[in-house]
N, C-alpha and C. Protein backbone atom coordinates (compact mmCIF):
# COMPACT_ATOMS: atom_id res chain seq x y z
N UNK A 1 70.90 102.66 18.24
CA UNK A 1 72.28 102.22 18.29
C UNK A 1 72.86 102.37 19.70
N UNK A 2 72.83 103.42 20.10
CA UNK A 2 73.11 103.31 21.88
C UNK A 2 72.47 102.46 22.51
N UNK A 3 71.43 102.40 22.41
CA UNK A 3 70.89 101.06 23.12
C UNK A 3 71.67 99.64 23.04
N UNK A 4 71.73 99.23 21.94
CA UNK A 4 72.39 98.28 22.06
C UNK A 4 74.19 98.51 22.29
N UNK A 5 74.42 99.37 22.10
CA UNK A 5 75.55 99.47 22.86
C UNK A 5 75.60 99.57 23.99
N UNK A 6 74.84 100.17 25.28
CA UNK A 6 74.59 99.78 26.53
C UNK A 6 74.00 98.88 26.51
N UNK A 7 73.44 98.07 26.31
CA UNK A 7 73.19 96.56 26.56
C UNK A 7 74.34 96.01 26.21
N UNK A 8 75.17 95.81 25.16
CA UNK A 8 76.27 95.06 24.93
C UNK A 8 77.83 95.43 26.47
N UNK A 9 77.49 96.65 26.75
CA UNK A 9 78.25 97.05 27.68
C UNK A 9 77.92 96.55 29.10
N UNK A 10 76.88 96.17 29.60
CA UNK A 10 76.29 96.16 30.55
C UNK A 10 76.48 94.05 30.56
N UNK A 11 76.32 93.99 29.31
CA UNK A 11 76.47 92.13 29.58
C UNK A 11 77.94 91.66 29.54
N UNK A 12 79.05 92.70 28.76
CA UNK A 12 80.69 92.54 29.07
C UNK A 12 80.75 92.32 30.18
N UNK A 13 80.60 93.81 30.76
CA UNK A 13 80.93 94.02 32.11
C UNK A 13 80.32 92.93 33.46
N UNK A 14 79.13 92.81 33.05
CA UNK A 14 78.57 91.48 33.77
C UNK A 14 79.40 90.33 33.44
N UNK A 15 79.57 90.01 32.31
CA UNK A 15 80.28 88.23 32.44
C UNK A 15 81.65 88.37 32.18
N UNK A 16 82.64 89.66 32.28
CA UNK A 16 82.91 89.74 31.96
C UNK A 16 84.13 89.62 33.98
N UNK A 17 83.67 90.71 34.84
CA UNK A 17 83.51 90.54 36.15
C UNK A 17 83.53 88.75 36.54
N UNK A 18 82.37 88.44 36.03
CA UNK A 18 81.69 87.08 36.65
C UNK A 18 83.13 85.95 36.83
N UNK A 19 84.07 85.99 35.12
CA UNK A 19 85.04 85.20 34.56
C UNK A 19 85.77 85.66 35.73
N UNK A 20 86.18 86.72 35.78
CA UNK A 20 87.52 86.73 36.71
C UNK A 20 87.06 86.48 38.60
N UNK A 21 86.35 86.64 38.72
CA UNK A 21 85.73 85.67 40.07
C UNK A 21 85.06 84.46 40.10
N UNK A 22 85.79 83.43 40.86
CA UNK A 22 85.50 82.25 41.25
C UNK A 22 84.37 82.35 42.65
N UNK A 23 84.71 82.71 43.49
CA UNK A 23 83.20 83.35 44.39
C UNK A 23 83.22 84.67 44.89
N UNK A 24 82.24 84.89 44.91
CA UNK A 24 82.41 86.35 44.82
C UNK A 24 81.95 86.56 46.51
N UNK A 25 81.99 85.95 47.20
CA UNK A 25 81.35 86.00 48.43
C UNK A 25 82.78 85.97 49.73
N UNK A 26 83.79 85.11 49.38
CA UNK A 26 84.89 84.57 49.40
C UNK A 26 85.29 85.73 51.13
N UNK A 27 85.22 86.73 50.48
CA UNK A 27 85.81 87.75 51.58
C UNK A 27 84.97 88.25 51.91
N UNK A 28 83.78 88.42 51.60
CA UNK A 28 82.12 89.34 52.19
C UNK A 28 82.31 88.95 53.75
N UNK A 29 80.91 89.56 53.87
CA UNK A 29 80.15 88.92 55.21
C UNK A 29 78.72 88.30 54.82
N UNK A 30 78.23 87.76 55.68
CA UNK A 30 76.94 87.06 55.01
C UNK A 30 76.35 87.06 55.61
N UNK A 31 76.16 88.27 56.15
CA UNK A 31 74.96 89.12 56.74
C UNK A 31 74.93 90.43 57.88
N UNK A 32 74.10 91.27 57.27
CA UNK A 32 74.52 92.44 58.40
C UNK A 32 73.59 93.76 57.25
N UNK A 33 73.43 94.72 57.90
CA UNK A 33 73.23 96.17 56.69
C UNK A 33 73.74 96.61 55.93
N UNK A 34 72.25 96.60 54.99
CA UNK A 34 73.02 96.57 53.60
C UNK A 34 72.84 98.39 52.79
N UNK A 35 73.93 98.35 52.23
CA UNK A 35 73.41 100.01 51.32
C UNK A 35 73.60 99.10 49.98
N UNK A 36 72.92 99.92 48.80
CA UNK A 36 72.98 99.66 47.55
C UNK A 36 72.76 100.61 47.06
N UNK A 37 73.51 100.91 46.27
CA UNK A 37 73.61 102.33 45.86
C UNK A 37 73.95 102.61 43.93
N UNK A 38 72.95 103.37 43.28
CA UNK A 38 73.10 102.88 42.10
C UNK A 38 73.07 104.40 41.31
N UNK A 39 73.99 104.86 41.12
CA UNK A 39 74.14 106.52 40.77
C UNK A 39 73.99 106.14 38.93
N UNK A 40 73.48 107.20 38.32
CA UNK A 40 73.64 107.15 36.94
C UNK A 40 73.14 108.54 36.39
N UNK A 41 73.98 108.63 35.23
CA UNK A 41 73.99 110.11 34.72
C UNK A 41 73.90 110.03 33.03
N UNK A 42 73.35 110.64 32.56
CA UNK A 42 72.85 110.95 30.95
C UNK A 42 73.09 111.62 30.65
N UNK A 43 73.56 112.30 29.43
CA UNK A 43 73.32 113.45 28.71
C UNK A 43 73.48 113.58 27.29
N UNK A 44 72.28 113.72 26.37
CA UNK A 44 72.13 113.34 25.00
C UNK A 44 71.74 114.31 24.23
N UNK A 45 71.63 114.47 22.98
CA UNK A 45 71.05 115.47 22.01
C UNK A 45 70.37 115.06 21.15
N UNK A 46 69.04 115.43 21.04
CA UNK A 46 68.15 115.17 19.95
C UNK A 46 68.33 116.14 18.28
N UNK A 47 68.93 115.24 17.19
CA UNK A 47 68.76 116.49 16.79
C UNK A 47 67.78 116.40 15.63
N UNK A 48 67.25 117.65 15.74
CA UNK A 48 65.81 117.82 14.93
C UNK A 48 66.16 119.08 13.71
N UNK A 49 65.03 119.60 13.09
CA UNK A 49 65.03 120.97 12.83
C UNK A 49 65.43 122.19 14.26
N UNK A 50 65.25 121.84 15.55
CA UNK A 50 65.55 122.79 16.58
C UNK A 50 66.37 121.64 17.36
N UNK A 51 67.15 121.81 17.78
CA UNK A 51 68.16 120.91 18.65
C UNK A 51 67.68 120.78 20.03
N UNK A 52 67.34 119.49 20.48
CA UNK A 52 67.08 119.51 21.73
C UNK A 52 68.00 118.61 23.16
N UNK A 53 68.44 118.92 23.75
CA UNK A 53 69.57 118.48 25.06
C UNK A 53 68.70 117.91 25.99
N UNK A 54 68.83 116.72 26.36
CA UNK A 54 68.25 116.17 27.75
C UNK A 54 69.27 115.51 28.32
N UNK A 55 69.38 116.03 29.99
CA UNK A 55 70.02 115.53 30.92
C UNK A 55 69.78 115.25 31.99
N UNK A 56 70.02 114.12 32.80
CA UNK A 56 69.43 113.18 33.72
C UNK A 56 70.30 112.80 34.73
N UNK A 57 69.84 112.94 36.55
CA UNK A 57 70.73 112.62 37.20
C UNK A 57 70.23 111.91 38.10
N UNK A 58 70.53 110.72 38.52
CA UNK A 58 69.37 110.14 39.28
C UNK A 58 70.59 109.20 40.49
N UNK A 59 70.01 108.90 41.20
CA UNK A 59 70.52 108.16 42.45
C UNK A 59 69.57 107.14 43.35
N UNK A 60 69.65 105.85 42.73
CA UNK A 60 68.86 104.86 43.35
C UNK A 60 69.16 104.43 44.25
N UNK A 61 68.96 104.46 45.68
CA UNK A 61 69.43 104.08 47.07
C UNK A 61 68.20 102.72 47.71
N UNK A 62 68.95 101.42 48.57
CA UNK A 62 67.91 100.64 49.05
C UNK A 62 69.12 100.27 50.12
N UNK A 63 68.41 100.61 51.69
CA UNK A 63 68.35 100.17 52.35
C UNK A 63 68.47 99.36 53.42
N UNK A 64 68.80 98.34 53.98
CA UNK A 64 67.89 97.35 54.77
C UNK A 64 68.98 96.22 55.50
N UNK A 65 68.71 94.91 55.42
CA UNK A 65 69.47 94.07 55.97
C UNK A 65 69.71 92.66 55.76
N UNK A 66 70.63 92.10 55.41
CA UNK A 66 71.23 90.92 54.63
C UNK A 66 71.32 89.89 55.39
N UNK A 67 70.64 89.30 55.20
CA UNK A 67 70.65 87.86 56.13
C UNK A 67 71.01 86.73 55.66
N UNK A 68 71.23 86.13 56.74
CA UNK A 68 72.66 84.82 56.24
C UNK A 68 72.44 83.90 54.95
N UNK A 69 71.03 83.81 54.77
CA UNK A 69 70.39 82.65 53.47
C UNK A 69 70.69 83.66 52.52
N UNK A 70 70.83 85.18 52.10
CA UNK A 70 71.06 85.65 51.38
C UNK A 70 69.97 86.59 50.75
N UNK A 71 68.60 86.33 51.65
CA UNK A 71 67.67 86.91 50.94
C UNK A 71 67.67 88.76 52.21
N UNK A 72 67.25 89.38 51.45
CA UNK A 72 67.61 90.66 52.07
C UNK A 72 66.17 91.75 52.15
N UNK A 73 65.69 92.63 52.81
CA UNK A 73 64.45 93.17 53.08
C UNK A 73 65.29 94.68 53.25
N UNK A 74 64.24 95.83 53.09
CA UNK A 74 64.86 97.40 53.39
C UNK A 74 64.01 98.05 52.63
N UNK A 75 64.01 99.31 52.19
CA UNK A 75 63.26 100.33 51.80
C UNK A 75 64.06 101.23 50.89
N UNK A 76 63.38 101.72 50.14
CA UNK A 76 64.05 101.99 48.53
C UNK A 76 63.36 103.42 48.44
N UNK A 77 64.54 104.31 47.81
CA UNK A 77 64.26 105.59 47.48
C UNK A 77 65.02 106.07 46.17
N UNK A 78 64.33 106.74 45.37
CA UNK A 78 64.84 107.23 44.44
C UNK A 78 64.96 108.57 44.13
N UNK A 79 66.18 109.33 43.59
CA UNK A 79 65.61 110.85 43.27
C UNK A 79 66.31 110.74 42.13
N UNK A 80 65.87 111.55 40.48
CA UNK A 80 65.96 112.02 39.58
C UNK A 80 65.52 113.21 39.71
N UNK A 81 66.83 113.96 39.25
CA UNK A 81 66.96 115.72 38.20
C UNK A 81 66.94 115.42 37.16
N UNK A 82 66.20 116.17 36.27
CA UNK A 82 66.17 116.47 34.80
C UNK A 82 66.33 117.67 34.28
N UNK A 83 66.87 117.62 33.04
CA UNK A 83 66.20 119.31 32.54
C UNK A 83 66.31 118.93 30.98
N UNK A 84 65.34 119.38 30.51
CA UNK A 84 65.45 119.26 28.78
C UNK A 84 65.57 120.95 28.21
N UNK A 85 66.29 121.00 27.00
CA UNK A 85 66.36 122.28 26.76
C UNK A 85 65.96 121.93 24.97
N UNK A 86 64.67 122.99 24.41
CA UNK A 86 64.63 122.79 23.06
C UNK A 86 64.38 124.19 23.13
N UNK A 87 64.84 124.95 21.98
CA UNK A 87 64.44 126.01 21.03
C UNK A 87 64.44 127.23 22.06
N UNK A 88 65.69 126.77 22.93
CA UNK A 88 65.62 127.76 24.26
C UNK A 88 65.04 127.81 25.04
N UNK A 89 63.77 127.52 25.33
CA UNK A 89 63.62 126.75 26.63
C UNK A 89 63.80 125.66 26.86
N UNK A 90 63.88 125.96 28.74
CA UNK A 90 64.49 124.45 29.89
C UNK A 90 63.28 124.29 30.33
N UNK A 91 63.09 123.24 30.69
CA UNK A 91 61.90 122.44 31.65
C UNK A 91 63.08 121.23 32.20
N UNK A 92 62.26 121.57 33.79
CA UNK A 92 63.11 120.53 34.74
C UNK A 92 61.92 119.94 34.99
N UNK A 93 62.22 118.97 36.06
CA UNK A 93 61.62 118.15 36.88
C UNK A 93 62.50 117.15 37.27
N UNK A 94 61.39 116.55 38.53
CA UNK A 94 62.24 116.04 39.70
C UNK A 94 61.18 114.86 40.42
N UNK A 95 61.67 113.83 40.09
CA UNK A 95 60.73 112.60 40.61
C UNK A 95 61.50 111.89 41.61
N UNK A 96 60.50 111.59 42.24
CA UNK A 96 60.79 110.48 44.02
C UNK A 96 60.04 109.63 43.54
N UNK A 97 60.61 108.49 44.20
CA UNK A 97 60.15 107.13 44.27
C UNK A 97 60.55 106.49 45.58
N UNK A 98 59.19 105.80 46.52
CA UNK A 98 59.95 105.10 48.05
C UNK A 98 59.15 103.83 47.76
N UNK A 99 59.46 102.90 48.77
CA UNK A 99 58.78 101.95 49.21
C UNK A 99 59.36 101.04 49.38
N UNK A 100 58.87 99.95 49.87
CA UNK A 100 59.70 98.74 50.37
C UNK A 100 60.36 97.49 49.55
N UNK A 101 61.37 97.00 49.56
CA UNK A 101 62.28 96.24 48.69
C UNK A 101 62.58 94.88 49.56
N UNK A 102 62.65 93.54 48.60
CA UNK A 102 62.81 92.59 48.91
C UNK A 102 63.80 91.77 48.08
N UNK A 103 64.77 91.48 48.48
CA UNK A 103 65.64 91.10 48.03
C UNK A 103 66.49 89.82 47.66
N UNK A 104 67.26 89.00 46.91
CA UNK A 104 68.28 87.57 47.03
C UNK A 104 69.34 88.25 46.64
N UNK A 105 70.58 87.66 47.34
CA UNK A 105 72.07 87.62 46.59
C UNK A 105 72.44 86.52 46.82
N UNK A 106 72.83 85.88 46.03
CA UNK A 106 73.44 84.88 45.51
C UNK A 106 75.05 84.95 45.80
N UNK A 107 75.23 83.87 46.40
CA UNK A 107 76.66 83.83 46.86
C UNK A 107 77.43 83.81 45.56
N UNK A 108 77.35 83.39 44.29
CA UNK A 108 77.97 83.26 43.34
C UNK A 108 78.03 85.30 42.41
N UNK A 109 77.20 86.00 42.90
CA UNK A 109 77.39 87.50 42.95
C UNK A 109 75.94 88.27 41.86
N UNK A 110 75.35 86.95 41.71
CA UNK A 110 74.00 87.49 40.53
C UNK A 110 72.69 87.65 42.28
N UNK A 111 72.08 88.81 42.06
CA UNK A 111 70.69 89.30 42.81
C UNK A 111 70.13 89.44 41.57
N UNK A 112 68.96 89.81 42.60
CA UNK A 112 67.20 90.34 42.29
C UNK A 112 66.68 91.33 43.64
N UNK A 113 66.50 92.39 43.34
CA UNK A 113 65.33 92.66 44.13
C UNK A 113 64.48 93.28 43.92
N UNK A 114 63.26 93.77 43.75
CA UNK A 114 61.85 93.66 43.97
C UNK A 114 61.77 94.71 44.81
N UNK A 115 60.80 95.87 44.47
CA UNK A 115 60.42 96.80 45.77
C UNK A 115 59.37 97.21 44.59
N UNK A 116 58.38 97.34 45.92
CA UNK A 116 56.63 97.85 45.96
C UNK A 116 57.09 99.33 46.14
N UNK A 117 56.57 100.12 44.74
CA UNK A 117 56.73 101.71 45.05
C UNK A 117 55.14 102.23 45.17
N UNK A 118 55.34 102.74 46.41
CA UNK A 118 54.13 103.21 47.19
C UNK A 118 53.76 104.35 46.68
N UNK A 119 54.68 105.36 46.51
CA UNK A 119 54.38 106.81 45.91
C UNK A 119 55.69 107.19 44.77
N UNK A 120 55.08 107.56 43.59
CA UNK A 120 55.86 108.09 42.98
C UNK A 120 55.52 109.81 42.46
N UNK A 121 56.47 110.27 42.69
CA UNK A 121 56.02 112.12 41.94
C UNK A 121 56.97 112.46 40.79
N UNK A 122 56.35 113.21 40.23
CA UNK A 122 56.97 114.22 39.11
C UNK A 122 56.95 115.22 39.05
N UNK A 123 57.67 116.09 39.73
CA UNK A 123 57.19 117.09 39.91
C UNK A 123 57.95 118.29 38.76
N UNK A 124 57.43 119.13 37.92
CA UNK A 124 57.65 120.24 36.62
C UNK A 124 57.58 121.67 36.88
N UNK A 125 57.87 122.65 36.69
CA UNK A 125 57.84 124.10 36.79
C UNK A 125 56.05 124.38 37.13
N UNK A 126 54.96 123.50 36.12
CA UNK A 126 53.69 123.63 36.19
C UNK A 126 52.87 122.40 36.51
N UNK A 127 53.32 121.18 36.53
CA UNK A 127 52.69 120.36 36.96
C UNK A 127 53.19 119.57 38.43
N UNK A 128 52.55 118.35 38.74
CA UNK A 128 52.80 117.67 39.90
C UNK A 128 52.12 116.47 39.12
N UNK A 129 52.88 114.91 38.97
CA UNK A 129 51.63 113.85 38.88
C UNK A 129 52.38 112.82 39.98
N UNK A 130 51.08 112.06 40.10
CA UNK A 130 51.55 111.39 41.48
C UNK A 130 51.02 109.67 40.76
N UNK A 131 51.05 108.46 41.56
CA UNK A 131 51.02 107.46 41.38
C UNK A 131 52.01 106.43 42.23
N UNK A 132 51.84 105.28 41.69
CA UNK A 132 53.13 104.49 42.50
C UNK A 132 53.23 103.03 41.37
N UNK A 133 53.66 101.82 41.69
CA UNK A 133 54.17 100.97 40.76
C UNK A 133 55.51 99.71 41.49
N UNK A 134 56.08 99.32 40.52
CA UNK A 134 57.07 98.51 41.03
C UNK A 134 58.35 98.50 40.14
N UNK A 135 59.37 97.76 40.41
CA UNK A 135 60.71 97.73 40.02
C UNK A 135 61.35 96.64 40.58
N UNK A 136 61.80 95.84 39.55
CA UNK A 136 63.07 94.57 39.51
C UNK A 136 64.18 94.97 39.15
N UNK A 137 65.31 94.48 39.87
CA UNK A 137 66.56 95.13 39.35
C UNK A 137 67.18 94.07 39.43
N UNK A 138 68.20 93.52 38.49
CA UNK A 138 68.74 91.74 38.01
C UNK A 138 70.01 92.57 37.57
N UNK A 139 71.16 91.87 38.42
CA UNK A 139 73.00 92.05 38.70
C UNK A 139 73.82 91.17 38.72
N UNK A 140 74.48 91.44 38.83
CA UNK A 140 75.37 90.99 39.31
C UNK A 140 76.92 91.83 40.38
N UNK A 141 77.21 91.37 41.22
CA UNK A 141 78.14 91.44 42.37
C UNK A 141 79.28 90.89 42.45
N UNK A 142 80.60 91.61 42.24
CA UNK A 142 82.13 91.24 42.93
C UNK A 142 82.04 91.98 43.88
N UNK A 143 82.51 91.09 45.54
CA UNK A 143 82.53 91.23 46.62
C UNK A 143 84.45 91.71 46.58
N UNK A 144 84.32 92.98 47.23
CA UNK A 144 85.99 93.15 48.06
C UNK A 144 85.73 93.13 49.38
N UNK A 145 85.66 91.99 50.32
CA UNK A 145 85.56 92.67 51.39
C UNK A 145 84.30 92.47 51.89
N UNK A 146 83.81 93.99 52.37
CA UNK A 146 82.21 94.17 52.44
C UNK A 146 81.98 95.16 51.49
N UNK A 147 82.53 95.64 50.75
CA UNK A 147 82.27 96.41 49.65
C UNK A 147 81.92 95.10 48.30
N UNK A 148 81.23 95.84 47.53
CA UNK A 148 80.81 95.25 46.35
C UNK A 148 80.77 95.66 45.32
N UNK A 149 80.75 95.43 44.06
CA UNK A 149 80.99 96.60 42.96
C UNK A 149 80.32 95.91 41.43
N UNK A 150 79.33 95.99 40.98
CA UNK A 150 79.16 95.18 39.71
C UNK A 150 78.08 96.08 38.84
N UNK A 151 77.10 95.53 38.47
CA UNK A 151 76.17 95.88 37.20
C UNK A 151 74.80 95.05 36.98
N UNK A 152 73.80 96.46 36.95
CA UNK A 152 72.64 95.94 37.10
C UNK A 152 71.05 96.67 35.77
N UNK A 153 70.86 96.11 35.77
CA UNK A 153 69.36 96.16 34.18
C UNK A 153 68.15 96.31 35.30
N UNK A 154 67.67 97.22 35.08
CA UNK A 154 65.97 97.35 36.03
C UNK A 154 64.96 97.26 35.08
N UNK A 155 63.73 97.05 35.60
CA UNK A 155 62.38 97.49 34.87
C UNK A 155 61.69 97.87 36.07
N UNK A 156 60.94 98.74 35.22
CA UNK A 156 59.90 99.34 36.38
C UNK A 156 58.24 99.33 35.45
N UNK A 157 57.33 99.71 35.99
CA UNK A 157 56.13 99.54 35.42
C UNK A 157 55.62 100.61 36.71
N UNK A 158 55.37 102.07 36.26
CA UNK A 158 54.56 102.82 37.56
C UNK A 158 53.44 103.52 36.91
N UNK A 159 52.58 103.02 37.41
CA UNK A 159 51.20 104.16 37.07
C UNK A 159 50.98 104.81 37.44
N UNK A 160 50.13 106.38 36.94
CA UNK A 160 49.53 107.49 37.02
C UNK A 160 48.51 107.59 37.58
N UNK A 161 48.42 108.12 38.71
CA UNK A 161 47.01 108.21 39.39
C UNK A 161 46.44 109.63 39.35
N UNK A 162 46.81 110.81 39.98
CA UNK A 162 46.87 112.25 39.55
C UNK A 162 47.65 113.15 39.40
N UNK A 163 47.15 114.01 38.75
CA UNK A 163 47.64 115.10 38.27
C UNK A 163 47.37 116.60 38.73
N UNK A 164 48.20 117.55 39.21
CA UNK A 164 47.63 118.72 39.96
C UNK A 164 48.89 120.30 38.99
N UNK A 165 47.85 120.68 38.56
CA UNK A 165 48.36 122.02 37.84
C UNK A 165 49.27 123.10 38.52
N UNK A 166 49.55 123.72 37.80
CA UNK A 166 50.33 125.32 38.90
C UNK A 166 49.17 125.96 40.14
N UNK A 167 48.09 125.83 39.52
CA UNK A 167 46.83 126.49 40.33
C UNK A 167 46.38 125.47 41.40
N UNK A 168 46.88 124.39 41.45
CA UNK A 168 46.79 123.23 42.25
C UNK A 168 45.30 122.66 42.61
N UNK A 169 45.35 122.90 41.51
CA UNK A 169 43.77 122.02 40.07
C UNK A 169 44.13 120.49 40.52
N UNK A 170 43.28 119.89 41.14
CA UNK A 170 43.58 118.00 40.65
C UNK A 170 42.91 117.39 40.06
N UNK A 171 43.70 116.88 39.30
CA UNK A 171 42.94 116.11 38.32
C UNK A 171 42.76 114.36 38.33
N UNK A 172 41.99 113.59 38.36
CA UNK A 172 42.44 112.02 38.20
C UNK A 172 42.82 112.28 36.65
N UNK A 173 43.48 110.64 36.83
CA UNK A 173 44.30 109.93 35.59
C UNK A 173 44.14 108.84 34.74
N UNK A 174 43.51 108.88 33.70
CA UNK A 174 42.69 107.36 33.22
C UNK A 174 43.95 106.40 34.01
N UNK A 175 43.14 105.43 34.57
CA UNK A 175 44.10 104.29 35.35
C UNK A 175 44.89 103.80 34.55
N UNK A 176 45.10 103.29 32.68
CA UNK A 176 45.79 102.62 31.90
C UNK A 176 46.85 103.88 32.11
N UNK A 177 46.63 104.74 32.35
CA UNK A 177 48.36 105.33 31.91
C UNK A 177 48.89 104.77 32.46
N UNK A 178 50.29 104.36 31.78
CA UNK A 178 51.42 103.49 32.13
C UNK A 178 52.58 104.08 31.72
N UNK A 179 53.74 104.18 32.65
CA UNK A 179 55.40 104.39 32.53
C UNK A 179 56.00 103.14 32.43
N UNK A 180 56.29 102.34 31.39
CA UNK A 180 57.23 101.30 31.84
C UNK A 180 58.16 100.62 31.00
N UNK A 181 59.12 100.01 31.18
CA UNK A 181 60.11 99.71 30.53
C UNK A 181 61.48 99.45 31.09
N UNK A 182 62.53 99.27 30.51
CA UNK A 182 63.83 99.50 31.02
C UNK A 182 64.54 100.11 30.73
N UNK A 183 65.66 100.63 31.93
CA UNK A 183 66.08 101.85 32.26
C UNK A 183 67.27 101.10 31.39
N UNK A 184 68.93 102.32 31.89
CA UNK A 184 69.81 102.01 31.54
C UNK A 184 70.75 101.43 31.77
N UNK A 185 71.44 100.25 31.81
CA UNK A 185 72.73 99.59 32.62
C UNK A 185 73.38 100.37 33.51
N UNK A 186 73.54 100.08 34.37
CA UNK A 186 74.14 100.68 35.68
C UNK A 186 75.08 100.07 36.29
N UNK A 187 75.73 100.99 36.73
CA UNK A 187 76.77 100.38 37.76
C UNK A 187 76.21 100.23 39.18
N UNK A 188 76.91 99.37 40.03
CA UNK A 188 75.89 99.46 41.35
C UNK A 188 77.67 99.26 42.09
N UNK A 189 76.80 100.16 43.34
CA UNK A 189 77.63 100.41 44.81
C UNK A 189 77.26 99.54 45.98
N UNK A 190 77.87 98.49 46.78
CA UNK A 190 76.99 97.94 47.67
C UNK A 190 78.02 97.43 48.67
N UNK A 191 77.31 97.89 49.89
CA UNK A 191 78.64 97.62 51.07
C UNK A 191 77.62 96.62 52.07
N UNK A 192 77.86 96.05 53.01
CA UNK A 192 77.29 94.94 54.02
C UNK A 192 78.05 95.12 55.05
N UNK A 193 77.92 96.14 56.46
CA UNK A 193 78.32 96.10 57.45
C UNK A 193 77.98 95.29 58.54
């Protein structure tokens, strides 16, 4: 049921933005460095026979530079905090994600961009797994200015390559392990100096 309530929230707010702008470019600039900035925060309860809390803080940042056709290039970093708490114990962890991003905005305020993740970690109280993968992120953009402000749906697909213990044991990773899917509607931050 939350799910589709953030999806239903995430497509308001998208066409919802879209209706009350005629171009969304109108006052921008149309071209120069770009930040994009995509903060999002969770916090849910599982409840079972033992109650379990997971909370999530993550901050998707890209980069780079906006050029006049609209298509845009830069480098993409991610950090997520976690911590889950069941039956009294917490387990955290803390994953990075970098690599390079390629981008369109659309003068009418809908992007795409695309970034090759080179390395991804997870890092846990006892483990470390490493790998890398990719990510599409599909928005939309109201321009104030050079500020920007709208809503965006990602998928990512990152695979598991290894794994290294507390004793800093490494292990390989059958190659099919797979992370992938889509994340949660987001709000996005985006300025063009």
């Amino acid at each position: 049921m939350t799910t589709i309530r953030n999806f239903t929230l995430f497509f308001v707010t998208l066409f919802g933005l879209g209706f009350l702008a005629t171009n969304a470019n109108a006052a921008g600039k149309d071209s120069g460095f770009l930040i994009h900035l995509v903060p999002q925060y969770s916090n849910y309860t599982i409840q079972t026979t033992s109650d379990s809390t997971q909370t999530s803080l993550a901050a998707e940042t890209t980069l780079g530079y906006l050029f006049d056709m609209g298509f845009a290039l830069g480098i993409r970093y991610d950090l997520t905090n976690s911590s889950s708490t069941s039956a009294g114990t917490t387990t955290k962890s803390d994953t990075t994600m970098y690599g390079p991003a390629v981008g369109y905005f659309h003068e009418s305020g809908f992007f795409g961009i695309f970034s090759y993740l080179l390395a991804y970690t997870i890092k846990t109280d006892t483990t470390e797994t490493n790998g890398d993968g990719m990510q599409l992120d599909l928005g939309w953009l109201h321009r104030f200015g050079s500020f920007g402000l709208g809503a965006q749906l990602s998928y990512n697909s990152l695979v598991q390559k290894k794994s290294k213990n507390a004793a800093g044991v490494e292990t390989d990773i059958d190659p099919n392990t797979k992370i992938s899917g889509f994340g949660l509607p987001s709000v996005v931050f985006n300025w063009v100096f």
